[in-house]
C-alpha atoms as a PDB file:
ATOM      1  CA  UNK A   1     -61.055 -79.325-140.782  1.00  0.00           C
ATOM      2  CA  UNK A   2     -59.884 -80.391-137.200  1.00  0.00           C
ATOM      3  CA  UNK A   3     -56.492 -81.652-136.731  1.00  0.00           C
ATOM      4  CA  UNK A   4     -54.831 -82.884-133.432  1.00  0.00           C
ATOM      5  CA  UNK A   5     -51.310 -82.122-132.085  1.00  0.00           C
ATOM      6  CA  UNK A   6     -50.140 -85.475-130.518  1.00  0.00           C
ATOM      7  CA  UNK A   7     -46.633 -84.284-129.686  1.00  0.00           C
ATOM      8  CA  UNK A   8     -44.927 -84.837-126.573  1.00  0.00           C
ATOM      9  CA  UNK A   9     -46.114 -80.659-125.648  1.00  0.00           C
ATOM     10  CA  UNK A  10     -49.961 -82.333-126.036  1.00  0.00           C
ATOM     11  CA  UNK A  11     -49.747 -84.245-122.483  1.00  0.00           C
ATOM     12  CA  UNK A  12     -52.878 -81.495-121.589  1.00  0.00           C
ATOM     13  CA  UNK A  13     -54.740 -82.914-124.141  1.00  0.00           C
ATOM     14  CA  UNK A  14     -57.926 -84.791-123.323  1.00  0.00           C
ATOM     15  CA  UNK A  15     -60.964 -86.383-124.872  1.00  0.00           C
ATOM     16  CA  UNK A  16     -64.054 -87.575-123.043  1.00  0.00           C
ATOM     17  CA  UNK A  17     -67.913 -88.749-124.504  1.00  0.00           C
ATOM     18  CA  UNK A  18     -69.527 -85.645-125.333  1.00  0.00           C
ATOM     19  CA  UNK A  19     -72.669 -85.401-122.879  1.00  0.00           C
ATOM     20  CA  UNK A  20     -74.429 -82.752-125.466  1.00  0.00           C
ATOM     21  CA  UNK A  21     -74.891 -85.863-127.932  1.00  0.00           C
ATOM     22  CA  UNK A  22     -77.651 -87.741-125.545  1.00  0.00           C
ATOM     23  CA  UNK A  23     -76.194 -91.054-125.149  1.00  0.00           C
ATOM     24  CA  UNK A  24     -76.973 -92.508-122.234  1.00  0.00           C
ATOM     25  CA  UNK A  25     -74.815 -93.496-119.666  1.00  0.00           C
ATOM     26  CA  UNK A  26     -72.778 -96.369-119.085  1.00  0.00           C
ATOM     27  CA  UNK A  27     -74.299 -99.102-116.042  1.00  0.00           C
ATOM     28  CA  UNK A  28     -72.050-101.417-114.271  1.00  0.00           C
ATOM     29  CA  UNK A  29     -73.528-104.455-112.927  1.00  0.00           C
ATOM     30  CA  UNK A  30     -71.973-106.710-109.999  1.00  0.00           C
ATOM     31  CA  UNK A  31     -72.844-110.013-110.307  1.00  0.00           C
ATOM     32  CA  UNK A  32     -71.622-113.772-108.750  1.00  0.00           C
ATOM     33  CA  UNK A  33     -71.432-114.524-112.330  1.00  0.00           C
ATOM     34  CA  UNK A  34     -68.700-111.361-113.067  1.00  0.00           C
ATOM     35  CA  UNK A  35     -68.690-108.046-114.121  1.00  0.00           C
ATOM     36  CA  UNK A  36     -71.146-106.466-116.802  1.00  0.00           C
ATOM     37  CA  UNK A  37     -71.527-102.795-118.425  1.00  0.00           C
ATOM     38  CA  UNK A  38     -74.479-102.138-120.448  1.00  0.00           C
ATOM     39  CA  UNK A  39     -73.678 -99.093-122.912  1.00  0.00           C
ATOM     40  CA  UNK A  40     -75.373 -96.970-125.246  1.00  0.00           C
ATOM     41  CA  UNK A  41     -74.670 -98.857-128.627  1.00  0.00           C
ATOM     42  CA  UNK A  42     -75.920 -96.092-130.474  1.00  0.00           C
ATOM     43  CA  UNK A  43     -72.810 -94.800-132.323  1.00  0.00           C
ATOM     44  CA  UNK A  44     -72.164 -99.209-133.240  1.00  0.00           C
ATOM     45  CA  UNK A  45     -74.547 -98.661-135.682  1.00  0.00           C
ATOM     46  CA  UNK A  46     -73.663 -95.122-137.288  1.00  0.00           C
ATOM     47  CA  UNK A  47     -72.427 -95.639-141.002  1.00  0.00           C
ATOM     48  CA  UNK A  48     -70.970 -92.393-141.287  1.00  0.00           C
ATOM     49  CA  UNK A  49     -67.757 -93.518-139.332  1.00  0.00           C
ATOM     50  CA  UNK A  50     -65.383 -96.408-140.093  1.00  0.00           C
ATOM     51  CA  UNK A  51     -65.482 -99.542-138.020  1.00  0.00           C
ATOM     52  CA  UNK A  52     -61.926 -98.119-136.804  1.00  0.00           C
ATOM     53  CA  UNK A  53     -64.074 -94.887-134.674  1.00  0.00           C
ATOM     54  CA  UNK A  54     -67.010 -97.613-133.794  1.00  0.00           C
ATOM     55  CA  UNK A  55     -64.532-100.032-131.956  1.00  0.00           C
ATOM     56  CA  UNK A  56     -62.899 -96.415-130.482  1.00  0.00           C
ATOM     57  CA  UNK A  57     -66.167 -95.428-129.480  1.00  0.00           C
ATOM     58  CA  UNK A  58     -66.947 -98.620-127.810  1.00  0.00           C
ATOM     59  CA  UNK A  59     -64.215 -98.770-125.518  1.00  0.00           C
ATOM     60  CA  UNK A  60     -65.331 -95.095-124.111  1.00  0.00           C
ATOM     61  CA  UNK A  61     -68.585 -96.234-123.653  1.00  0.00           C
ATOM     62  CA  UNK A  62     -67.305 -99.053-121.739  1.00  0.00           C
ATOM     63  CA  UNK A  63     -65.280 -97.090-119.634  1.00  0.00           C
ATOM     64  CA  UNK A  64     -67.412 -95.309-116.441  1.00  0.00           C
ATOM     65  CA  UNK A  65     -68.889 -92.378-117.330  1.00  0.00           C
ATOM     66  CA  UNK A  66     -67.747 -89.223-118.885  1.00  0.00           C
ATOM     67  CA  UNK A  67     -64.175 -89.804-118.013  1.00  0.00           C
ATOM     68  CA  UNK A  68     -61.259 -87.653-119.557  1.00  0.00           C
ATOM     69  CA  UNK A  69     -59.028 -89.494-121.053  1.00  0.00           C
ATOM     70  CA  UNK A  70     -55.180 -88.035-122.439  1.00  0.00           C
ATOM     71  CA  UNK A  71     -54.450 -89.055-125.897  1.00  0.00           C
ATOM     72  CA  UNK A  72     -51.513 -90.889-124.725  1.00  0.00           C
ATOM     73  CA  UNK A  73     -53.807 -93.281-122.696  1.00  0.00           C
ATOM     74  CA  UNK A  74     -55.374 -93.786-125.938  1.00  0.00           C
ATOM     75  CA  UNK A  75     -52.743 -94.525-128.223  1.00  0.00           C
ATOM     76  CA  UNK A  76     -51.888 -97.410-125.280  1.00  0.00           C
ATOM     77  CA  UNK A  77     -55.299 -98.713-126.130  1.00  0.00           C
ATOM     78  CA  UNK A  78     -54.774 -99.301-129.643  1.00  0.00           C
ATOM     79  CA  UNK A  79     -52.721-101.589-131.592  1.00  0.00           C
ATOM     80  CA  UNK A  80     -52.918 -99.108-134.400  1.00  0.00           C
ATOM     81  CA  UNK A  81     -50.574 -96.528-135.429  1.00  0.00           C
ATOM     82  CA  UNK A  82     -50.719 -92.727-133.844  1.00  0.00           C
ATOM     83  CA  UNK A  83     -51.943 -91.386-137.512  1.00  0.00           C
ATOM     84  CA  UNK A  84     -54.709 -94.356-137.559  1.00  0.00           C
ATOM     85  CA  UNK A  85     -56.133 -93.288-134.230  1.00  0.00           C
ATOM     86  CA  UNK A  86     -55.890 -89.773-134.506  1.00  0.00           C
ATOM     87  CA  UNK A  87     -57.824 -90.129-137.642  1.00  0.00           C
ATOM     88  CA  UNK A  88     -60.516 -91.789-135.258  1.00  0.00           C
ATOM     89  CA  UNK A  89     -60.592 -89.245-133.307  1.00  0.00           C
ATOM     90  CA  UNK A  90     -60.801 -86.881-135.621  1.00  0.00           C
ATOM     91  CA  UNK A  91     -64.040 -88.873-137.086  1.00  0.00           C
ATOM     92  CA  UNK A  92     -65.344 -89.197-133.208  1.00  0.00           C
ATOM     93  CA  UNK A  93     -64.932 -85.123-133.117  1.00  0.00           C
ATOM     94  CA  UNK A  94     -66.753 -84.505-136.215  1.00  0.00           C
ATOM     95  CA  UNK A  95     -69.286 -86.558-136.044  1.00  0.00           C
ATOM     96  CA  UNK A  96     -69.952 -85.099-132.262  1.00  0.00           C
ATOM     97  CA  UNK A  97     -69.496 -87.990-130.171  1.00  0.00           C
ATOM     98  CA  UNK A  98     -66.464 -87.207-128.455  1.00  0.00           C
ATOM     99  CA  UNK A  99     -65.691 -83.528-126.935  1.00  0.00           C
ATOM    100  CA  UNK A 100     -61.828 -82.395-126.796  1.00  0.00           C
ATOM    101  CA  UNK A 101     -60.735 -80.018-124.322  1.00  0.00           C
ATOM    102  CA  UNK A 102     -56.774 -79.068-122.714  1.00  0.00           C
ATOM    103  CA  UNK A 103     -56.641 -78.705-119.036  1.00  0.00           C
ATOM    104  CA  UNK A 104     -54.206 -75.718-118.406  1.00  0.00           C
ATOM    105  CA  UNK A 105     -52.043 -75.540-115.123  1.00  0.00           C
ATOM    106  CA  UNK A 106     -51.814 -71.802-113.596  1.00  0.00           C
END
């Protein structure tokens, strides 16, 4: 079972699309019109998560790709609570679309 420290002492803490899973990569498109993105909607239609992950998921995909992203900057995303989107996240982990990792300073 994975579990996820969000403490204050979890600052190192990151999460970024996991690249091993094949979805493609988000494309950004420039246009008079606006600003598009075109993303893998792939995990959208995966009924082994909740909506809750899908939306989470989404909004990775959206960003450029294979960013890291601290799990502060993600609670700021959400209007959920920290124990709704860590249980996301924990989904996202199992279900091998997102990749966790701590960046240690020397």
């Amino acid at each position: 079972m994975i579990t996820i420290n969000y403490s204050l002492q979890s600052i190192n803490f990151f999460f970024r699309v996991n690249k091993n899973k094949g979805l493609r990569p988000t494309k950004f498109y420039h246009e008079k019109d606006g600003d598009f993105f075109d993303f893998d909607r792939t995990p959208l239609y995966d009924s082994s998560i909740s909506w809750g992950a899908q939306g989470l998921i989404g909004t990775f995909l959206s960003k450029p790709a294979y960013n890291i992203y601290s799990i502060h900057d993600i609670f700021l995303w959400s209007a959920d609570d920290r124990g709704t989107v860590v249980s996301y996240l924990i989904e996202l982990l199992e279900s091998g679309y997102l990749e966790d990792f701590r960046i240690y300073n020397n």
